[in-house]
N, C-alpha and C. Protein backbone atom coordinates (compact mmCIF):
# COMPACT_ATOMS: atom_id res chain seq x y z
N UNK A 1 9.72 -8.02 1.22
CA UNK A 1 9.07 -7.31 2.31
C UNK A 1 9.45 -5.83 2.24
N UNK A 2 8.57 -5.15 2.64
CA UNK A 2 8.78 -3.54 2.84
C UNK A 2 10.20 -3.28 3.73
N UNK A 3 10.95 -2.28 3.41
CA UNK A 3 12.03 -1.94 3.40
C UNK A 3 11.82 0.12 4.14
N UNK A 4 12.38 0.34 5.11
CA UNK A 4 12.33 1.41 5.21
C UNK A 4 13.14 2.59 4.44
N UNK A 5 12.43 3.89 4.14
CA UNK A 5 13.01 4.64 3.09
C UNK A 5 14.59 5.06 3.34
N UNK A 6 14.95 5.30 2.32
CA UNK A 6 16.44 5.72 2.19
C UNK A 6 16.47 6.88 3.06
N UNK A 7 15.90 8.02 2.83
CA UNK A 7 15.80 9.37 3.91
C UNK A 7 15.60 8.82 4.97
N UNK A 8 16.22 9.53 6.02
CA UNK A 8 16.08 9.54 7.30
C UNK A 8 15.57 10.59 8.00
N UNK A 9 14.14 11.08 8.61
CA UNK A 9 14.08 12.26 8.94
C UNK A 9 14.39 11.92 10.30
N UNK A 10 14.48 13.14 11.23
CA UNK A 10 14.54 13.66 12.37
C UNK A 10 12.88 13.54 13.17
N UNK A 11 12.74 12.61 13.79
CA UNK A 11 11.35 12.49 14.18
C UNK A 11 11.40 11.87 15.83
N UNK A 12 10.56 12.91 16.65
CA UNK A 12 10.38 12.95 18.02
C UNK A 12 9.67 11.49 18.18
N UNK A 13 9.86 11.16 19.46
CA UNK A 13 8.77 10.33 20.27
C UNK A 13 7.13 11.10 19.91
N UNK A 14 6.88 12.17 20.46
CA UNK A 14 5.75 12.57 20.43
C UNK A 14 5.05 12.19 18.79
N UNK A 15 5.92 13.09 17.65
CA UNK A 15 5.41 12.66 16.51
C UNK A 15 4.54 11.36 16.14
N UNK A 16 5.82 10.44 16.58
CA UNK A 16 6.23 9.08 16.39
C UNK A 16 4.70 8.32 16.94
N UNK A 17 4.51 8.71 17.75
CA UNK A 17 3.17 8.17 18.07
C UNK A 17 1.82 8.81 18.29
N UNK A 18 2.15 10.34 18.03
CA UNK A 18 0.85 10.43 17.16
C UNK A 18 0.34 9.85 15.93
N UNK A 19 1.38 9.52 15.25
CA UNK A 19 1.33 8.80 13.41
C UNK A 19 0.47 7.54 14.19
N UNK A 20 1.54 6.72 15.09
CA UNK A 20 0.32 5.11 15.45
C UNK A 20 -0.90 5.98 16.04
N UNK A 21 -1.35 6.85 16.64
CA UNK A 21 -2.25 6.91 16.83
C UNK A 21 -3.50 6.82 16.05
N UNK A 22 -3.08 7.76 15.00
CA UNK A 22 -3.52 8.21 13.65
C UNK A 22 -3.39 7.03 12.84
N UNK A 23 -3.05 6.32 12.84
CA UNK A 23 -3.20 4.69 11.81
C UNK A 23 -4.11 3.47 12.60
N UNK A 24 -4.36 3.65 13.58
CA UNK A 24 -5.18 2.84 15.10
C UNK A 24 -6.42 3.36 14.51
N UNK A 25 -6.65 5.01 14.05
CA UNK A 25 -8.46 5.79 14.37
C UNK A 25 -8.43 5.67 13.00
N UNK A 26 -7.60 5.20 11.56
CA UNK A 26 -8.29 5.99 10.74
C UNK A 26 -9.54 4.87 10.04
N UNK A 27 -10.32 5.57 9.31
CA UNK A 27 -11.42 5.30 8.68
C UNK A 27 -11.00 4.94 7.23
N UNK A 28 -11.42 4.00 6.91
CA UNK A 28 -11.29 3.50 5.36
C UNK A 28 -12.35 4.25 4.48
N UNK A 29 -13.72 4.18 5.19
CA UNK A 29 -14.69 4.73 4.75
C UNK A 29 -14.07 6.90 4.03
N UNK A 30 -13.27 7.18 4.73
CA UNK A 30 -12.80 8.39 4.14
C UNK A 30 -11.97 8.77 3.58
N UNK A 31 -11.50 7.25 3.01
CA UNK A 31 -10.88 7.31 1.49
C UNK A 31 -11.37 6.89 0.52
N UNK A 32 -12.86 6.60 0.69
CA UNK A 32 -13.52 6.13 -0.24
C UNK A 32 -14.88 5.22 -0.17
N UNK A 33 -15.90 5.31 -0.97
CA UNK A 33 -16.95 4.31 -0.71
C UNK A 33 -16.32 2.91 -1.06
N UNK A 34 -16.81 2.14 -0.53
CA UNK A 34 -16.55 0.34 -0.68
C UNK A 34 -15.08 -0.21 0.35
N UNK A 35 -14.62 0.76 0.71
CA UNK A 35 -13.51 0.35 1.37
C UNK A 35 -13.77 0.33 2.99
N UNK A 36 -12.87 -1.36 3.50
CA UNK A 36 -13.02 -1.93 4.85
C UNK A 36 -11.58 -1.98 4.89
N UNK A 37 -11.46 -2.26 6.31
CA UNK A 37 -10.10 -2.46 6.95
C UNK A 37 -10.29 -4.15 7.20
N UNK A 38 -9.21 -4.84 6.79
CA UNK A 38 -9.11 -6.30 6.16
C UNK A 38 -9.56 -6.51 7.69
N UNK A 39 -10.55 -7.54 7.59
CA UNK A 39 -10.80 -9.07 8.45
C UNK A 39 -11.24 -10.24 7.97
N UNK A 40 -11.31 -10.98 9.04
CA UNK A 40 -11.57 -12.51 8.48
C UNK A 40 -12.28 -12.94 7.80
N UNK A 41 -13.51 -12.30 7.38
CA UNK A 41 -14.52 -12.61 7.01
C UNK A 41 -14.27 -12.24 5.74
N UNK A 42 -13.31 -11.55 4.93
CA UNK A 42 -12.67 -11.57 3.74
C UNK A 42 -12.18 -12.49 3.15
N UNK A 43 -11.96 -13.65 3.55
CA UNK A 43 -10.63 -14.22 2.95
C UNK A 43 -11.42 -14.96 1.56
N UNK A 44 -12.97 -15.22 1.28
CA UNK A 44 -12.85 -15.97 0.43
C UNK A 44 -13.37 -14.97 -0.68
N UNK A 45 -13.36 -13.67 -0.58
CA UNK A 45 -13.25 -12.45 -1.72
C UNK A 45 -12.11 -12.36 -1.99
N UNK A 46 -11.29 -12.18 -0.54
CA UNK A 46 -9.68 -11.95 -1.36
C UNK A 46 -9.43 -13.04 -1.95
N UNK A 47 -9.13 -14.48 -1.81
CA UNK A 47 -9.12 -15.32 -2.84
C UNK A 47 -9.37 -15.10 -4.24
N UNK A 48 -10.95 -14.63 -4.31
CA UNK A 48 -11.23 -14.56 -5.47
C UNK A 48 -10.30 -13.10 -6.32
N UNK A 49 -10.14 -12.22 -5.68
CA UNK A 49 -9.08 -11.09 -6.32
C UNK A 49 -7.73 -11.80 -6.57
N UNK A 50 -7.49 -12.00 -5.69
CA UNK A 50 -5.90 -12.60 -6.26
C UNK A 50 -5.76 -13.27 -7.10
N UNK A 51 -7.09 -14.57 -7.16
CA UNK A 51 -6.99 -15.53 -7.88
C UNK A 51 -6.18 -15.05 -9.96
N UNK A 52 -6.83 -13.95 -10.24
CA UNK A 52 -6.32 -13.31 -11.50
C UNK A 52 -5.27 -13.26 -11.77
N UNK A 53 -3.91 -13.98 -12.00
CA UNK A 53 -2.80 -13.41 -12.25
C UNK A 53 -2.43 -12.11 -13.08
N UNK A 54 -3.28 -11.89 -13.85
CA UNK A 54 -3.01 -10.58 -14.47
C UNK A 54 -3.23 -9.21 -13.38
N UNK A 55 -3.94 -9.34 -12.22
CA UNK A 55 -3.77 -8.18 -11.31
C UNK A 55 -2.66 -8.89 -10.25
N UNK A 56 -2.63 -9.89 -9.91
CA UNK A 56 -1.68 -10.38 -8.83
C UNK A 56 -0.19 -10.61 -9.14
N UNK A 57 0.13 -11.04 -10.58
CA UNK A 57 1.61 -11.72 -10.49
C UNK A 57 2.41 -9.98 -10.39
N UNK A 58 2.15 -9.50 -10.73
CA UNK A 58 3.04 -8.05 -10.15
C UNK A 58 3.82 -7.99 -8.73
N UNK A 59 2.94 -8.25 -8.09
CA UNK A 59 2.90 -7.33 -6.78
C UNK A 59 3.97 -8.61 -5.99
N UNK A 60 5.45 -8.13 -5.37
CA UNK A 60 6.17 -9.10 -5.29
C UNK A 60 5.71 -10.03 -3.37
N UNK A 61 5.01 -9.11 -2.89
CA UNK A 61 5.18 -9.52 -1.39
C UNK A 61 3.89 -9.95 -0.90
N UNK A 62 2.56 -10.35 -2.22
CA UNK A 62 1.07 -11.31 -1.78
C UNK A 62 1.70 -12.48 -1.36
N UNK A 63 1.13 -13.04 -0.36
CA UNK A 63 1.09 -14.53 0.28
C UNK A 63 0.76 -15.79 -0.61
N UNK A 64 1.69 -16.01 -1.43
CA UNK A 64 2.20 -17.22 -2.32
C UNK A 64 2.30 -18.26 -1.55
N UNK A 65 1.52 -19.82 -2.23
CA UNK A 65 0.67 -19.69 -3.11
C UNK A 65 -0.73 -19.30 -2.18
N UNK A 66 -1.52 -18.45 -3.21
CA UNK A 66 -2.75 -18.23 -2.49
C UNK A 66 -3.82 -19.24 -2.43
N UNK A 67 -3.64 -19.63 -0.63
CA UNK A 67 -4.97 -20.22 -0.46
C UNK A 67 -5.78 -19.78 0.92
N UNK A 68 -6.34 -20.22 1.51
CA UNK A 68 -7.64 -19.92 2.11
C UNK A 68 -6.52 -19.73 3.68
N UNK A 69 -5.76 -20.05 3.87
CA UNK A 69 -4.90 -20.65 4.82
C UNK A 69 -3.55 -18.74 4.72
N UNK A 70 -3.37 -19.08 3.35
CA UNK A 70 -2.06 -18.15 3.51
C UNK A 70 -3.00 -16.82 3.15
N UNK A 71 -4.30 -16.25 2.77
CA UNK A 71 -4.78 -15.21 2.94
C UNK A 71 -5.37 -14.65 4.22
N UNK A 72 -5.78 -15.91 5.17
CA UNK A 72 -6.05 -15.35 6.49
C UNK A 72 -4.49 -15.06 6.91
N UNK A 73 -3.82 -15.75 7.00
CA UNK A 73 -2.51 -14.98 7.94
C UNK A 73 -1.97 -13.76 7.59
N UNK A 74 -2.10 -13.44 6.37
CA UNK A 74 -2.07 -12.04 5.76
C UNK A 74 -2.99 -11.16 6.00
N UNK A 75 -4.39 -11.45 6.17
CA UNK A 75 -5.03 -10.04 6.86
C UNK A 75 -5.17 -10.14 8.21
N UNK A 76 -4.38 -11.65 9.17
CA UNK A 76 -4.10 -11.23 10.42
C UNK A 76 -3.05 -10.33 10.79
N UNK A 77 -2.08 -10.54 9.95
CA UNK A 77 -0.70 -9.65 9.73
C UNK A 77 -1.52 -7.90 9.58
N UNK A 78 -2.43 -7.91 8.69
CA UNK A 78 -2.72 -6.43 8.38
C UNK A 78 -3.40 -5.83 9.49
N UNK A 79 -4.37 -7.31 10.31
CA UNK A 79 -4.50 -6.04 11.63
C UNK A 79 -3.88 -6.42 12.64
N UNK A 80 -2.90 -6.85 12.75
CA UNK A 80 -1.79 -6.60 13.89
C UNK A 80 -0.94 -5.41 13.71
N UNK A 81 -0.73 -5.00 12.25
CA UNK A 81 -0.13 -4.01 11.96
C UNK A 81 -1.00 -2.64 12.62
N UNK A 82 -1.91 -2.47 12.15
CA UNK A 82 -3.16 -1.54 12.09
C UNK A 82 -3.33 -1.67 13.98
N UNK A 83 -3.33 -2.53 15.00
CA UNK A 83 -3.25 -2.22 16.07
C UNK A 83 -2.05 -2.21 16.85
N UNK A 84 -0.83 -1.90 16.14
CA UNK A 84 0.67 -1.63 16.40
C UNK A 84 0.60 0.00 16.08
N UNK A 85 -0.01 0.20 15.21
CA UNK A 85 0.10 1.47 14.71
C UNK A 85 1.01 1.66 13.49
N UNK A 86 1.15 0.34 12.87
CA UNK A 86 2.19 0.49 11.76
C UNK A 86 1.91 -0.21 10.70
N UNK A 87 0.69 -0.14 9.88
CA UNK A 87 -0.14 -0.16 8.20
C UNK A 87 -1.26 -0.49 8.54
N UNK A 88 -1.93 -0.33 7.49
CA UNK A 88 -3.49 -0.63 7.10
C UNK A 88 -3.62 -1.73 5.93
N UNK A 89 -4.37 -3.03 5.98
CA UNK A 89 -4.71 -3.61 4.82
C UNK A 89 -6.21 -3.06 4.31
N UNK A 90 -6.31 -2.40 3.69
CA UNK A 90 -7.61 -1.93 3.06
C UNK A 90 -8.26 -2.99 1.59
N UNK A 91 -9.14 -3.06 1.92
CA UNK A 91 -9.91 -3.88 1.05
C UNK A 91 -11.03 -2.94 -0.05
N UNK A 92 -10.87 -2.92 -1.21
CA UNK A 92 -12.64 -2.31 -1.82
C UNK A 92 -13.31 -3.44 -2.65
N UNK A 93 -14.65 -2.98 -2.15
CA UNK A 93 -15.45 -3.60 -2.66
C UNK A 93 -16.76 -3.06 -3.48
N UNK A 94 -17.32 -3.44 -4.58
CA UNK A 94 -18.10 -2.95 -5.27
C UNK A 94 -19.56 -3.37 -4.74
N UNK A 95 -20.80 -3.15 -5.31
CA UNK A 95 -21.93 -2.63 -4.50
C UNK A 95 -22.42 -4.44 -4.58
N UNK A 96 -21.86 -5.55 -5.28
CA UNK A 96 -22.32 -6.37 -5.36
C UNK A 96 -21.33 -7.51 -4.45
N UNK A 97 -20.61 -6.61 -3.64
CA UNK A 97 -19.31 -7.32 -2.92
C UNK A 97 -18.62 -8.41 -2.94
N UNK A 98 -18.23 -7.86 -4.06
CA UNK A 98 -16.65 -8.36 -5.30
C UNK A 98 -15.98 -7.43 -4.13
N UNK A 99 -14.59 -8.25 -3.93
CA UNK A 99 -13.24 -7.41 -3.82
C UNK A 99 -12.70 -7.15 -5.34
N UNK A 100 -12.36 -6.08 -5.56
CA UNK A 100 -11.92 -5.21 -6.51
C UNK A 100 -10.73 -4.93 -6.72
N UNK A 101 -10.08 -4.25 -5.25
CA UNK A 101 -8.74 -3.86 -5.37
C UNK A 101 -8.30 -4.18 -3.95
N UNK A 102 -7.40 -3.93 -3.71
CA UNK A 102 -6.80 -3.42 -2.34
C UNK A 102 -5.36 -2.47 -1.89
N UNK A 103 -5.31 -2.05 -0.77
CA UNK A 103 -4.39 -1.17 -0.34
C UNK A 103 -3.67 -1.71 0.51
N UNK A 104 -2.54 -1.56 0.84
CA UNK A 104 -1.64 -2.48 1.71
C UNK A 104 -0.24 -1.24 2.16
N UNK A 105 -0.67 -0.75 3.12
CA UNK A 105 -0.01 0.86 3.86
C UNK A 105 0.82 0.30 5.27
N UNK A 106 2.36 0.37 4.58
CA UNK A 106 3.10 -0.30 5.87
C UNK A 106 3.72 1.74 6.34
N UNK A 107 3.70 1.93 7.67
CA UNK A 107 3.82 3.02 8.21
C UNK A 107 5.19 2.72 9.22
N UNK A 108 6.05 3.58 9.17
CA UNK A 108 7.01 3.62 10.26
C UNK A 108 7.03 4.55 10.79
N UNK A 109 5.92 4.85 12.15
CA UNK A 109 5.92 6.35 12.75
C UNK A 109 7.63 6.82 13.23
N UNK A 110 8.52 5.78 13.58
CA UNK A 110 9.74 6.27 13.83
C UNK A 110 10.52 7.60 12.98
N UNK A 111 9.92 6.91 11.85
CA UNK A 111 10.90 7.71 10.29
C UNK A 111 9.57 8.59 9.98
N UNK A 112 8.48 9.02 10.34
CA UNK A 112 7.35 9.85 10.10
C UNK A 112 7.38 9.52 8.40
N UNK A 113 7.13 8.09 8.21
CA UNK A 113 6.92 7.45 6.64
C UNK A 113 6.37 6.36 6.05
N UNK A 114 5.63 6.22 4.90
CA UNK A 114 4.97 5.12 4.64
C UNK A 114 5.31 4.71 3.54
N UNK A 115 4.58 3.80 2.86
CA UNK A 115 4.95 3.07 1.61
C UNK A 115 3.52 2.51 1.41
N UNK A 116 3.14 3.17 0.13
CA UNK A 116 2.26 1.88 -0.37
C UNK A 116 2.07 1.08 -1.28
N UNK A 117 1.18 -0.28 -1.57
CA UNK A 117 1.36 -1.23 -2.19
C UNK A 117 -0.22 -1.37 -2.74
N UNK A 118 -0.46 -2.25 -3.84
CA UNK A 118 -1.65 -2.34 -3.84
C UNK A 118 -2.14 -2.73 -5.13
N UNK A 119 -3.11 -3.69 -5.73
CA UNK A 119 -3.33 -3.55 -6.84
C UNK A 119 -4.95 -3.56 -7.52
N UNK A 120 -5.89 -3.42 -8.43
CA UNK A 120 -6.61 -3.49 -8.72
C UNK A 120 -7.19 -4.45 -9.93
N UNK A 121 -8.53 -5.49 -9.64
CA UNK A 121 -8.79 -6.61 -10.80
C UNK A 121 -8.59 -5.85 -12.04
N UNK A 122 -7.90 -7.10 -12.82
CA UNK A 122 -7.64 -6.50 -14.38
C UNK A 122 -8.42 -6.13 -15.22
N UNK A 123 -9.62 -6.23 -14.56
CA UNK A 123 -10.56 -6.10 -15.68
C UNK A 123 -11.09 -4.26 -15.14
N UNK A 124 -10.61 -3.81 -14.01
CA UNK A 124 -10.77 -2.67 -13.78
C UNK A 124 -9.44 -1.99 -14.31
N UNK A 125 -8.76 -1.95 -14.70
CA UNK A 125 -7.59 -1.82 -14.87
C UNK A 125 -7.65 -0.59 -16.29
N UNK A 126 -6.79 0.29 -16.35
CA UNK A 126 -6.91 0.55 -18.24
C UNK A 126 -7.65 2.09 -18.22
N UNK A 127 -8.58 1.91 -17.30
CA UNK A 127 -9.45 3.48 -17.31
C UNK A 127 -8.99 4.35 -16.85
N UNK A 128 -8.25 4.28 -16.12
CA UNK A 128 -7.99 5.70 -15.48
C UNK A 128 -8.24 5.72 -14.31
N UNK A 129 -9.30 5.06 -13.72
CA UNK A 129 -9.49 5.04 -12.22
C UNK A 129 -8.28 4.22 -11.15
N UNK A 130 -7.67 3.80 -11.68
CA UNK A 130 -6.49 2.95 -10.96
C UNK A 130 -5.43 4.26 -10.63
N UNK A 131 -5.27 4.87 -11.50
CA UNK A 131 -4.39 6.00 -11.08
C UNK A 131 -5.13 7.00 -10.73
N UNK A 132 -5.82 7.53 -10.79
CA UNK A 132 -6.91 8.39 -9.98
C UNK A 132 -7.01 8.22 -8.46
N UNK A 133 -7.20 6.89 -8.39
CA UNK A 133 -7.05 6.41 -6.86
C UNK A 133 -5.71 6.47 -6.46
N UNK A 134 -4.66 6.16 -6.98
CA UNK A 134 -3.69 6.26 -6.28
C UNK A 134 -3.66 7.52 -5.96
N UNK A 135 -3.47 8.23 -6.83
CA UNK A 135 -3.00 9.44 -6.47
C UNK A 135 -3.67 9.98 -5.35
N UNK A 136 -5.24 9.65 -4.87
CA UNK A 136 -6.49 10.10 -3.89
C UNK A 136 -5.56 9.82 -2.75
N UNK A 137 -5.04 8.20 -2.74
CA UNK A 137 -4.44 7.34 -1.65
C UNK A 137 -3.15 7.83 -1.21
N UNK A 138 -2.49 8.28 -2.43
CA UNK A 138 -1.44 9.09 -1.86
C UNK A 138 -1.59 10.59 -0.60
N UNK A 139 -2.71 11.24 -1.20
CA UNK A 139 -2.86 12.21 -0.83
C UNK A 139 -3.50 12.09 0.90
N UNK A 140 -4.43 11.10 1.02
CA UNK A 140 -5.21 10.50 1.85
C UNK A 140 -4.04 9.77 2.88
N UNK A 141 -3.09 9.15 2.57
CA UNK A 141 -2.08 8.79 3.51
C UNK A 141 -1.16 10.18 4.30
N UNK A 142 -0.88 10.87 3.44
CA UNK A 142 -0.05 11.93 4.22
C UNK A 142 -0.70 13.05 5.24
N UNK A 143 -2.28 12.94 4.86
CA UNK A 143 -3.22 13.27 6.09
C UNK A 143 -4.10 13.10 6.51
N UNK A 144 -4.36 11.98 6.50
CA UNK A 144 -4.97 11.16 7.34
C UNK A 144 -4.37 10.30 8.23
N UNK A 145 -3.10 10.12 7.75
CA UNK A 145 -2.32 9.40 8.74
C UNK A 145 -0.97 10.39 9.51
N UNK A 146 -0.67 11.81 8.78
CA UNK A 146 -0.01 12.44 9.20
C UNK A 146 1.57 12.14 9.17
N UNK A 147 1.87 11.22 8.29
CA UNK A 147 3.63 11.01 7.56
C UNK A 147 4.00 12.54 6.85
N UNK A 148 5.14 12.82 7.08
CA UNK A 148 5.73 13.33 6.44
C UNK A 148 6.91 13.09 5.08
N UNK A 149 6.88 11.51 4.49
CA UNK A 149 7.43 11.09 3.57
C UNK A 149 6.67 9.65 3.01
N UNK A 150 6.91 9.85 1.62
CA UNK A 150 6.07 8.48 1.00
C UNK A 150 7.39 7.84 0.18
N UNK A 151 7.53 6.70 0.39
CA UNK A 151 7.81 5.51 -0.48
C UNK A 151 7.70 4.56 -1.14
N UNK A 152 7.95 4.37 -2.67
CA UNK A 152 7.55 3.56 -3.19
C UNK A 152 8.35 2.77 -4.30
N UNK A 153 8.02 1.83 -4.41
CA UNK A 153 9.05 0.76 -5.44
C UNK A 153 8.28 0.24 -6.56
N UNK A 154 9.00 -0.37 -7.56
CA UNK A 154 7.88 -1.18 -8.72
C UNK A 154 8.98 -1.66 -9.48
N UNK A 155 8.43 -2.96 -9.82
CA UNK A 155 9.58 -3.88 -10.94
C UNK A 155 10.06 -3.50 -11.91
N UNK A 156 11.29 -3.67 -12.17
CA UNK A 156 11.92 -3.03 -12.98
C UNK A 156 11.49 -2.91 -14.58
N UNK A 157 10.21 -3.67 -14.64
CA UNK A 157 9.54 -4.29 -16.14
C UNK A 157 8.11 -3.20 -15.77
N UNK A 158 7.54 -2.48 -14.74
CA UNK A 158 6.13 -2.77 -14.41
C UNK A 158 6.31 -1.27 -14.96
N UNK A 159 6.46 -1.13 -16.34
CA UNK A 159 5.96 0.70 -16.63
C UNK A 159 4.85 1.77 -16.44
N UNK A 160 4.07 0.51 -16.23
CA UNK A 160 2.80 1.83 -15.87
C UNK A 160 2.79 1.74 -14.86
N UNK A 161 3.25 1.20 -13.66
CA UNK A 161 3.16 2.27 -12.46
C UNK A 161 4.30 3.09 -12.11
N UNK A 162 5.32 2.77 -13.00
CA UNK A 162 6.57 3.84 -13.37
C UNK A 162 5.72 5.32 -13.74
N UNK A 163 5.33 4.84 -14.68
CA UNK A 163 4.91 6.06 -15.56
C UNK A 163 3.95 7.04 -14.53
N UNK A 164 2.52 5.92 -13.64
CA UNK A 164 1.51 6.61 -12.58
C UNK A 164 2.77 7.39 -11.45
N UNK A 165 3.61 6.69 -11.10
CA UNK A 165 4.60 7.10 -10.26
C UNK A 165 5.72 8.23 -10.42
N UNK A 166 5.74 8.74 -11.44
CA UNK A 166 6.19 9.64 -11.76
C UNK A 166 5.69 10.40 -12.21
N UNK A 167 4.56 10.44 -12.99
CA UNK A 167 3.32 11.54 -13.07
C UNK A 167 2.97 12.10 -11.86
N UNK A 168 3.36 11.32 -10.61
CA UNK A 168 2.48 11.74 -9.17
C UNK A 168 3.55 13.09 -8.52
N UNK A 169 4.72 13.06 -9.17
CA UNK A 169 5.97 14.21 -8.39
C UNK A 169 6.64 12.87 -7.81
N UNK A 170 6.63 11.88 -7.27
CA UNK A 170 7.97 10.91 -6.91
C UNK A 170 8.83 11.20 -7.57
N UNK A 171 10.13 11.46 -6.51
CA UNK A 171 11.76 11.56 -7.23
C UNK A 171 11.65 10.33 -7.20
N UNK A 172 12.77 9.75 -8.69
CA UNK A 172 13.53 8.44 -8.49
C UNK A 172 14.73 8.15 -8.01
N UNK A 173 15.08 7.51 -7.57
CA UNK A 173 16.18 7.46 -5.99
C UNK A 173 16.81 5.72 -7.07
N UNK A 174 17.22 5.37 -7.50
CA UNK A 174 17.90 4.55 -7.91
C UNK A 174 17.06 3.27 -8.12
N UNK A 175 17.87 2.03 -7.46
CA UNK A 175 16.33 0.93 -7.30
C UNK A 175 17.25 0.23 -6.17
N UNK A 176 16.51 -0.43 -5.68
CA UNK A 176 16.99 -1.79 -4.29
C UNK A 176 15.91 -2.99 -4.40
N UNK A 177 16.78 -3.39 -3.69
CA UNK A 177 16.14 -4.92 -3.42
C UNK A 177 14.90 -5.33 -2.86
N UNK A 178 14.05 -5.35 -3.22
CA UNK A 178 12.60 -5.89 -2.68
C UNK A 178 12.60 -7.24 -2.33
N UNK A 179 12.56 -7.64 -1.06
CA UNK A 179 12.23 -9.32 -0.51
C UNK A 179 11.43 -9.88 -0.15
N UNK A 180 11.18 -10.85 -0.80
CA UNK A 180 9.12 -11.60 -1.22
C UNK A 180 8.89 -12.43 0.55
N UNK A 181 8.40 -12.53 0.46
CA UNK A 181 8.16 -13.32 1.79
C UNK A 181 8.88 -14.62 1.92
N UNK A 182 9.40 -15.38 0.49
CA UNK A 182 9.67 -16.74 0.38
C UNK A 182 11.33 -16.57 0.77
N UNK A 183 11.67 -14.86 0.92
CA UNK A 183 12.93 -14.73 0.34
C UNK A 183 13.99 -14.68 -0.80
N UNK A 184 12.93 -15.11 -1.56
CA UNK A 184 13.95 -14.35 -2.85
C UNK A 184 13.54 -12.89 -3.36
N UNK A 185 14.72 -12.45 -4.25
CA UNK A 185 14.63 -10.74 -4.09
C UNK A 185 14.62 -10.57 -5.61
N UNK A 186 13.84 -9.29 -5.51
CA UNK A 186 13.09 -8.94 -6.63
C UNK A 186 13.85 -8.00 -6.84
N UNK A 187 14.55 -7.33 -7.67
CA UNK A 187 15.26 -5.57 -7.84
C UNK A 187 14.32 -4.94 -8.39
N UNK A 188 13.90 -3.44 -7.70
CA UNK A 188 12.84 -2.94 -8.23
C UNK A 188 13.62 -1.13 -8.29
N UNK A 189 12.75 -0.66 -9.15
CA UNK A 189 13.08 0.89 -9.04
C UNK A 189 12.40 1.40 -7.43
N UNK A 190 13.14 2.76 -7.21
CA UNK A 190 12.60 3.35 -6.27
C UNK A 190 12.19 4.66 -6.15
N UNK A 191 11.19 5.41 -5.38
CA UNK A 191 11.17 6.45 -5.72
C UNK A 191 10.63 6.98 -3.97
N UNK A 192 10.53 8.45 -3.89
CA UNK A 192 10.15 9.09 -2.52
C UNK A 192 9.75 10.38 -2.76
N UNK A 193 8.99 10.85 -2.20
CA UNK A 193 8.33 12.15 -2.01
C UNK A 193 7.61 12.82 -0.76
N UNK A 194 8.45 13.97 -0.68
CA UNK A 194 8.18 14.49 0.85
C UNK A 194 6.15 15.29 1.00
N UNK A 195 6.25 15.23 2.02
CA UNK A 195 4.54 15.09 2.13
C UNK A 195 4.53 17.09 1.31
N UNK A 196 5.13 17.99 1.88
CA UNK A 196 4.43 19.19 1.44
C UNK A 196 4.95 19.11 -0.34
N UNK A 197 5.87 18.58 -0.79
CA UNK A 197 6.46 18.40 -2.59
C UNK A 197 4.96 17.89 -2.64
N UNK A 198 4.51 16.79 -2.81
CA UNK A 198 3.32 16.05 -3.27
C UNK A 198 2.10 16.86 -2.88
N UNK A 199 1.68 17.78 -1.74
CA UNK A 199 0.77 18.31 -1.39
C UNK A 199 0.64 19.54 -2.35
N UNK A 200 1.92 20.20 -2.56
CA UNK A 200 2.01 21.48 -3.41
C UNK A 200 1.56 21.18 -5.05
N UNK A 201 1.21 19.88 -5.32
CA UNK A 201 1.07 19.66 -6.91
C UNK A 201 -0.04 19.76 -6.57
């Protein structure tokens, strides 16, 4: 499970809930064409995305094993989050509505910080557009949602999003423990980047 960042900023009440405010209004649609904010009526696309282990076995904290049952409680989780004011499950979809990829933005307006997660079908994978988007998503989280710090982790084996993740300006901050939903823990690298460092590249 998501883990809050090592930095600690100094962050008001007021801040603090302008950020949920700002994660309650935002628009998926203005990070991109094909993208929804997860509901029910997803679950048997997301099925079919996950179903790939080559885009899914990465990602340590998807709702194992995936079925029709443990993907709805996961995009009920994403909009309970999303009307707490604390992440977004974003879904994309292509013009023939395939789920494709998704975004998974856990926010702690307390710490004015987010983290994101997310992966894309393997067969999209390889071009260039996977990191293209991140980097969009990166940029798109720190204002559109108004954080002032990003966090992020990846398995200690998973080099290319090492490599996307450090191409992006993320410092690397050591690694910690990532914990799957089942409870067992994954050790992953870590990395963080303050919103104006990442804005200035």
């Amino acid at each position: 499970m998501s883990a809050p960042p090592k930095t600690v900023l100094d962050v008001g009440p007021d801040e603090a809930e302008a950020i949920r405010a700002r994660v309650r209004a935002a628009d998926p649609l203005t990070l991109g064409p094909g993208r929804a904010l997860a509901a029910p009526e997803h679950v048997e696309a997301v099925l079919g995305l996950l179903a790939d282990p080559a885009g899914s076995d990465p990602i340590y904290d998807l709702p194992r094993p995936f079925t029709r049952d443990s993907v709805a409680a996961w995009i009920a989780e994403g909009m309970r989050a999303r009307a707490a004011g604390e992440g977004l499950l974003i879904f994309t979809f292509d013009a023939e509505g395939v789920a494709t990829g998704y975004s998974k933005i856990t926010v702690w307006p307390q710490l004015s910080a987010a983290e994101l997660g997310g992966a894309l079908r393997a067969d999209r994978q390889g071009g260039g557009s996977g990191g293209a988007g991140a980097l969009h998503t990166f940029g798109w989280i720190f204002q559109a949602l108004g954080v002032r710090l990003m966090c992020l982790t990846a398995a200690l084996d998973n080099v290319r999003s090492a490599k996307l993740i450090d191409a992006a300006g993320f410092a690397r901050m050591g690694e910690r423990d990532a914990v799957r939903p089942d409870g067992t823990v994954r050790r992953s690298l870590y990395w963080e980047v303050a919103r104006e460092d990442f804005l200035a590249r």
